[in-house]
PDB file of N, CA and C in Angstrom:
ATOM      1  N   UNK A   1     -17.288  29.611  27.747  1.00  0.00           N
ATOM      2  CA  UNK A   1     -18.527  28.951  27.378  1.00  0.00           C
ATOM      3  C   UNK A   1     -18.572  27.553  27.990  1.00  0.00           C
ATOM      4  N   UNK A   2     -17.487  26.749  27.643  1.00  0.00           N
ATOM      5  CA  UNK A   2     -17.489  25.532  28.273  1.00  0.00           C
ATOM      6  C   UNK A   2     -16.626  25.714  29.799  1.00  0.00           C
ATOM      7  N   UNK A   3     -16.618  24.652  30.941  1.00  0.00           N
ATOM      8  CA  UNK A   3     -17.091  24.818  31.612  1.00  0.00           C
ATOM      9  C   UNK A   3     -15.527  23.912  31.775  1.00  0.00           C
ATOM     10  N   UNK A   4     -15.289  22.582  30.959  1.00  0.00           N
ATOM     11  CA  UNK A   4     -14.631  21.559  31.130  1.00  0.00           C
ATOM     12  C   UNK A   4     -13.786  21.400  29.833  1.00  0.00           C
ATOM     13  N   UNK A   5     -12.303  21.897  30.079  1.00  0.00           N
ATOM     14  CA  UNK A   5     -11.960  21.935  28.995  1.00  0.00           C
ATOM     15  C   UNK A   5     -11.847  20.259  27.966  1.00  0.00           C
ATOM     16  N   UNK A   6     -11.829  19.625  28.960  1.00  0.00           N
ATOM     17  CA  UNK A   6     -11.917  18.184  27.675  1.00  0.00           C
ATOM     18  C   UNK A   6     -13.581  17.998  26.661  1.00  0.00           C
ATOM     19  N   UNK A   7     -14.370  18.596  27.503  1.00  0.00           N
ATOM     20  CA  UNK A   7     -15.484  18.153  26.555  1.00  0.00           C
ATOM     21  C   UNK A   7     -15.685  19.558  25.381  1.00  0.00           C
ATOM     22  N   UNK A   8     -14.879  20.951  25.551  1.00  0.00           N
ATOM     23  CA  UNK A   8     -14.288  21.642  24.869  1.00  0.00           C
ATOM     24  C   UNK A   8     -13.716  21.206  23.147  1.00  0.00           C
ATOM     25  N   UNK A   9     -12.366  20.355  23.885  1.00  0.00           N
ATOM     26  CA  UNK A   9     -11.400  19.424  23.360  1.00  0.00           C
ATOM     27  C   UNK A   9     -12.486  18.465  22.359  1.00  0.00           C
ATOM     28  N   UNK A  10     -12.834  17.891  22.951  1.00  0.00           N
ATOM     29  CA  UNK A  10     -13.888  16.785  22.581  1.00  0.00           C
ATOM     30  C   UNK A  10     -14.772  17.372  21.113  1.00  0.00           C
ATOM     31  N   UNK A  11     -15.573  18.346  21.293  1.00  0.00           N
ATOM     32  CA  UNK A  11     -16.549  18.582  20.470  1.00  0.00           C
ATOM     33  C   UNK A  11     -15.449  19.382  19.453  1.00  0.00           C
ATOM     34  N   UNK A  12     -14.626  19.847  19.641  1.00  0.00           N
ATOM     35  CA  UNK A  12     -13.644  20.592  18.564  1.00  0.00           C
ATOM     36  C   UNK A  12     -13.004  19.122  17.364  1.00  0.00           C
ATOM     37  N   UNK A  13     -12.544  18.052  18.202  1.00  0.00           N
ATOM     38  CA  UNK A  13     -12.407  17.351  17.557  1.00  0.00           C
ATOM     39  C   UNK A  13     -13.749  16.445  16.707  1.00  0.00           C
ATOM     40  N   UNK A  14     -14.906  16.119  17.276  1.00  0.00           N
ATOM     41  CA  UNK A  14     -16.252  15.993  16.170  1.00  0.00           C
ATOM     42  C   UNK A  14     -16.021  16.408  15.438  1.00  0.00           C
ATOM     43  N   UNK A  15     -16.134  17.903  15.389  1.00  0.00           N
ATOM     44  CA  UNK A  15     -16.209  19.205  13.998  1.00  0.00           C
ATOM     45  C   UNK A  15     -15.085  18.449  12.722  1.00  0.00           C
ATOM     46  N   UNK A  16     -13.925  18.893  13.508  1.00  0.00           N
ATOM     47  CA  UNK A  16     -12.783  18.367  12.824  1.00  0.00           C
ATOM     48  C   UNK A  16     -12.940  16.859  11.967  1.00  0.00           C
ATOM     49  N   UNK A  17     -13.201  16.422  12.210  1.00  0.00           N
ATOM     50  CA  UNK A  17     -13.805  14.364  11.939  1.00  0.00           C
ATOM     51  C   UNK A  17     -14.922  14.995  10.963  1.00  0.00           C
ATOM     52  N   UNK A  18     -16.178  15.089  11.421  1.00  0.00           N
ATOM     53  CA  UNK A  18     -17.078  15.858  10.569  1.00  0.00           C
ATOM     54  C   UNK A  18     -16.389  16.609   9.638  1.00  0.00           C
ATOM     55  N   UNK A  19     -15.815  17.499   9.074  1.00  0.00           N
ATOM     56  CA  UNK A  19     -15.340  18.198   8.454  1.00  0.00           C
ATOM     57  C   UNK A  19     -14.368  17.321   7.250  1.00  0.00           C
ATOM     58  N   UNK A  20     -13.974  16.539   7.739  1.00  0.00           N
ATOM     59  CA  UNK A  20     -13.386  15.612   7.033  1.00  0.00           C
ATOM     60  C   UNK A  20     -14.200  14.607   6.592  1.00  0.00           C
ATOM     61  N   UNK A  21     -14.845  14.005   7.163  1.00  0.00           N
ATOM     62  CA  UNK A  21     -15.416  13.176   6.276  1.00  0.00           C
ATOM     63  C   UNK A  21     -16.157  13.853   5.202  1.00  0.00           C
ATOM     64  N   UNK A  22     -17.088  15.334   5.368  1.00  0.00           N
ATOM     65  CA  UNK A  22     -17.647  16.024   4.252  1.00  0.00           C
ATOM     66  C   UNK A  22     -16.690  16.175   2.878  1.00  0.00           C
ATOM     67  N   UNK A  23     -15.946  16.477   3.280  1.00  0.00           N
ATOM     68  CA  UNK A  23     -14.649  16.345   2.252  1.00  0.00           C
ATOM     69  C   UNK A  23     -14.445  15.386   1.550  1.00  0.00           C
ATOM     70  N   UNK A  24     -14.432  13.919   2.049  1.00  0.00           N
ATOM     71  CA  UNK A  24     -14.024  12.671   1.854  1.00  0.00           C
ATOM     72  C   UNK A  24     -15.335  12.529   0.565  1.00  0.00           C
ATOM     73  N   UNK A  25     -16.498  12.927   1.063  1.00  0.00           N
ATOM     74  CA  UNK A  25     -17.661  12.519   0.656  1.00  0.00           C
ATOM     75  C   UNK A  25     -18.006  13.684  -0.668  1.00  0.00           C
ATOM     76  N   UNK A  26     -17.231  15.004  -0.442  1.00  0.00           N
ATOM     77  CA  UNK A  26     -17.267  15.339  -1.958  1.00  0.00           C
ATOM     78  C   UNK A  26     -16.666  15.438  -2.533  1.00  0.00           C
ATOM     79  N   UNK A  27     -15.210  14.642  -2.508  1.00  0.00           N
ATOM     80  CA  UNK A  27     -14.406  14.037  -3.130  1.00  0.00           C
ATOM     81  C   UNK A  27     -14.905  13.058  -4.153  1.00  0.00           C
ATOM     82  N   UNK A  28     -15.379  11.893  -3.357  1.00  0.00           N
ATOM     83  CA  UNK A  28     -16.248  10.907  -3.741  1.00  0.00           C
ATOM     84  C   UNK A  28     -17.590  10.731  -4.754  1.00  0.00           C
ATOM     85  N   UNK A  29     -17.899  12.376  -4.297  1.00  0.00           N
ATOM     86  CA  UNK A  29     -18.732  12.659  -5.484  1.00  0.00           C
ATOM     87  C   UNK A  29     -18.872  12.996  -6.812  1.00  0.00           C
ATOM     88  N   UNK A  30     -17.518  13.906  -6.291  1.00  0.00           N
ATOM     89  CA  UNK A  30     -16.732  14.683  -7.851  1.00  0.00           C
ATOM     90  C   UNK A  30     -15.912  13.606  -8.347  1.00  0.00           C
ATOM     91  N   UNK A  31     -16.018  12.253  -7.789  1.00  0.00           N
ATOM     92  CA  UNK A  31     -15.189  11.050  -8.792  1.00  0.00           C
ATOM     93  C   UNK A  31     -16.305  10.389  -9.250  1.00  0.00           C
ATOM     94  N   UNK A  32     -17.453   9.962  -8.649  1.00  0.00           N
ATOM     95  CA  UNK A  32     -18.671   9.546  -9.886  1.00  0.00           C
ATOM     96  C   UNK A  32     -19.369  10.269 -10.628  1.00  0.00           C
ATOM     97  N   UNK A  33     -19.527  11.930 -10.671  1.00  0.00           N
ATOM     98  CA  UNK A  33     -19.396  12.614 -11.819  1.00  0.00           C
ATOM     99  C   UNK A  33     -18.552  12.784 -12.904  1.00  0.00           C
ATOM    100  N   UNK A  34     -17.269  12.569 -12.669  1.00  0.00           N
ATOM    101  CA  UNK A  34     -16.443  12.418 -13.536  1.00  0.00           C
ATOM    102  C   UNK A  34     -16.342  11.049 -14.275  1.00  0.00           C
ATOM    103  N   UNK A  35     -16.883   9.984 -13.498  1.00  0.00           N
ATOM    104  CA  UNK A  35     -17.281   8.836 -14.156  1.00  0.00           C
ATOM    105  C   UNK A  35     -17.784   8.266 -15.019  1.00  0.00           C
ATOM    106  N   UNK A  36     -19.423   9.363 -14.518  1.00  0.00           N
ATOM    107  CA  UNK A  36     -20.638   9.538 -14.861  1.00  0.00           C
ATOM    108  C   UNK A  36     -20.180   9.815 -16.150  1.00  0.00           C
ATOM    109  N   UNK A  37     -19.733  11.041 -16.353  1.00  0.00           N
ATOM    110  CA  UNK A  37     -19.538  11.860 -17.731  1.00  0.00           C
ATOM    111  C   UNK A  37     -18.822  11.185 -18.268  1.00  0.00           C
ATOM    112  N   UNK A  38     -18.088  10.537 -17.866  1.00  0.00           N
ATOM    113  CA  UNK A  38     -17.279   9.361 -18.638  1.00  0.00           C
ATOM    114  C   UNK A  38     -17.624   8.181 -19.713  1.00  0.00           C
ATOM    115  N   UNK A  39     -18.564   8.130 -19.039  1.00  0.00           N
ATOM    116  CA  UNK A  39     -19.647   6.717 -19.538  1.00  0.00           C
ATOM    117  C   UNK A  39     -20.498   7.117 -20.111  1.00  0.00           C
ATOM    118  N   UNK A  40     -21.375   8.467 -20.265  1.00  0.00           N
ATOM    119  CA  UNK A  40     -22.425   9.298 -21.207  1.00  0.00           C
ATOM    120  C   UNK A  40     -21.032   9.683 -22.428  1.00  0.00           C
ATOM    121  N   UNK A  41     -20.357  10.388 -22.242  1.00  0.00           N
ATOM    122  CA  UNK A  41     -18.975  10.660 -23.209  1.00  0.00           C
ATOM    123  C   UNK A  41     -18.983   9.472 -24.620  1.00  0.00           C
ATOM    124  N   UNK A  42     -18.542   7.890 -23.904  1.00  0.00           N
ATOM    125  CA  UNK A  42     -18.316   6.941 -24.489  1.00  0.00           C
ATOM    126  C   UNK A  42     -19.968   6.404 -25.204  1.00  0.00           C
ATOM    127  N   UNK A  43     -20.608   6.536 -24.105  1.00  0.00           N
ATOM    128  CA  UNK A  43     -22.163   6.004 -24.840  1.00  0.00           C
ATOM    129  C   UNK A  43     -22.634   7.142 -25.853  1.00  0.00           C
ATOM    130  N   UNK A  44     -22.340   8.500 -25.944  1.00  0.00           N
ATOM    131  CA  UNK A  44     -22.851   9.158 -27.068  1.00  0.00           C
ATOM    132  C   UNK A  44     -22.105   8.701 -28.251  1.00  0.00           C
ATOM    133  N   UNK A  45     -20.277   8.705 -28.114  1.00  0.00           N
ATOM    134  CA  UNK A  45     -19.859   8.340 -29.058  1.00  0.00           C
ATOM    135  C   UNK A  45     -20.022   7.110 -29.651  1.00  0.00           C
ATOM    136  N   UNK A  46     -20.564   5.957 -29.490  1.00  0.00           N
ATOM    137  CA  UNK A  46     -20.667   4.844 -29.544  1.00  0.00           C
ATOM    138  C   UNK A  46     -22.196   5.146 -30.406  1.00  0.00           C
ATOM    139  N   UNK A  47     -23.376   5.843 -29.756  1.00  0.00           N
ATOM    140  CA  UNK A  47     -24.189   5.855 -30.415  1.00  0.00           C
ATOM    141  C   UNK A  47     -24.197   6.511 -31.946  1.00  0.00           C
ATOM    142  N   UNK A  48     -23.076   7.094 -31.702  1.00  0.00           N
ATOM    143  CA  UNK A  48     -23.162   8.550 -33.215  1.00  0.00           C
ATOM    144  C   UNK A  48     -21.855   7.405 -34.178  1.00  0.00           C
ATOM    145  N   UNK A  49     -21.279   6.650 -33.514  1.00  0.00           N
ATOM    146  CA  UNK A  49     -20.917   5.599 -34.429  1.00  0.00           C
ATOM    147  C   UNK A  49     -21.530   4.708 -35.515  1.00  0.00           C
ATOM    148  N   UNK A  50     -22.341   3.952 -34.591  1.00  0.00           N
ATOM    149  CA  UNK A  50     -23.939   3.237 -34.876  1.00  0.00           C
ATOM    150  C   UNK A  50     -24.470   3.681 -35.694  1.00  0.00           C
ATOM    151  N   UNK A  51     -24.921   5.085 -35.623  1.00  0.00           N
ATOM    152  CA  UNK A  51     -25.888   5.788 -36.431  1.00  0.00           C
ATOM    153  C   UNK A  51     -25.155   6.234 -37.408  1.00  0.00           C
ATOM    154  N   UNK A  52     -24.236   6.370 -37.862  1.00  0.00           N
ATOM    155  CA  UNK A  52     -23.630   7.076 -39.018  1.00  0.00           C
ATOM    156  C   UNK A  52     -23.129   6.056 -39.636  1.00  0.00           C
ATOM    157  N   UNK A  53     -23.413   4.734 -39.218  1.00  0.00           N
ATOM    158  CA  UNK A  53     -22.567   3.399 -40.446  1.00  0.00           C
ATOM    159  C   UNK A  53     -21.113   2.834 -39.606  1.00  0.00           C
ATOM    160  N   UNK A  54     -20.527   3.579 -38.945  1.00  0.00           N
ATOM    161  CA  UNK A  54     -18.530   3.384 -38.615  1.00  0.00           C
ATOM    162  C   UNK A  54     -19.156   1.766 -38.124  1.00  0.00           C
ATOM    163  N   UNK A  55     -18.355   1.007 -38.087  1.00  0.00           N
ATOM    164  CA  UNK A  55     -18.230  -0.185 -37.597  1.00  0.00           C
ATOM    165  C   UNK A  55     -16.783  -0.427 -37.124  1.00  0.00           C
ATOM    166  N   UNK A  56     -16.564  -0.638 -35.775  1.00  0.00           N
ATOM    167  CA  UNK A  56     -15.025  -0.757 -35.840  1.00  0.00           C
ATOM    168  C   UNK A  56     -14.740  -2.339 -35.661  1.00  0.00           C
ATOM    169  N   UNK A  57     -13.641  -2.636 -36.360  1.00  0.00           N
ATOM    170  CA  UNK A  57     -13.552  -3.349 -36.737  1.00  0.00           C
ATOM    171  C   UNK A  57     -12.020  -4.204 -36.044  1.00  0.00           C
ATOM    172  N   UNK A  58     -12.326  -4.903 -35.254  1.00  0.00           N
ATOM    173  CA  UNK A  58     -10.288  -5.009 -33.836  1.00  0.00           C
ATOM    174  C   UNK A  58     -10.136  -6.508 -33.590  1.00  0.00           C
ATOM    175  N   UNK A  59     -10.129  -7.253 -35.332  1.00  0.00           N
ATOM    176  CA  UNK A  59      -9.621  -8.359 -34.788  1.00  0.00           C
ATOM    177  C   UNK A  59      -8.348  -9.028 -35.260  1.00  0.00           C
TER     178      UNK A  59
END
């Protein structure tokens, strides 16, 4: 197909780079979802604190 094996070489390595950074990037994603849920987690419990009277009390 190709003609020249370096520009062969060449576009195999793009893919490769590309391919990795997609990775990198849903890595990155699946760590501010897990964040995400982290911080809704703490803000529900915090709200159902509030609302039911608990006061904590850490001094």
């Amino acid at each position: 197909m190709f003609e020249n094996r370096d520009t062969c070489r060449k576009i195999i390595q793009e893919k490769s780079l590309l391919s990795i950074f997609d990775m990198i990037a849903q890595e990155e994603e699946m760590m501010l979802s897990e964040r995400a849920r982290g911080t809704i987690n703490l803000q529900n419990n915090v709200t159902k604190q509030l609302s039911s009277g608990e006061v904590l009390d850490k001094k």
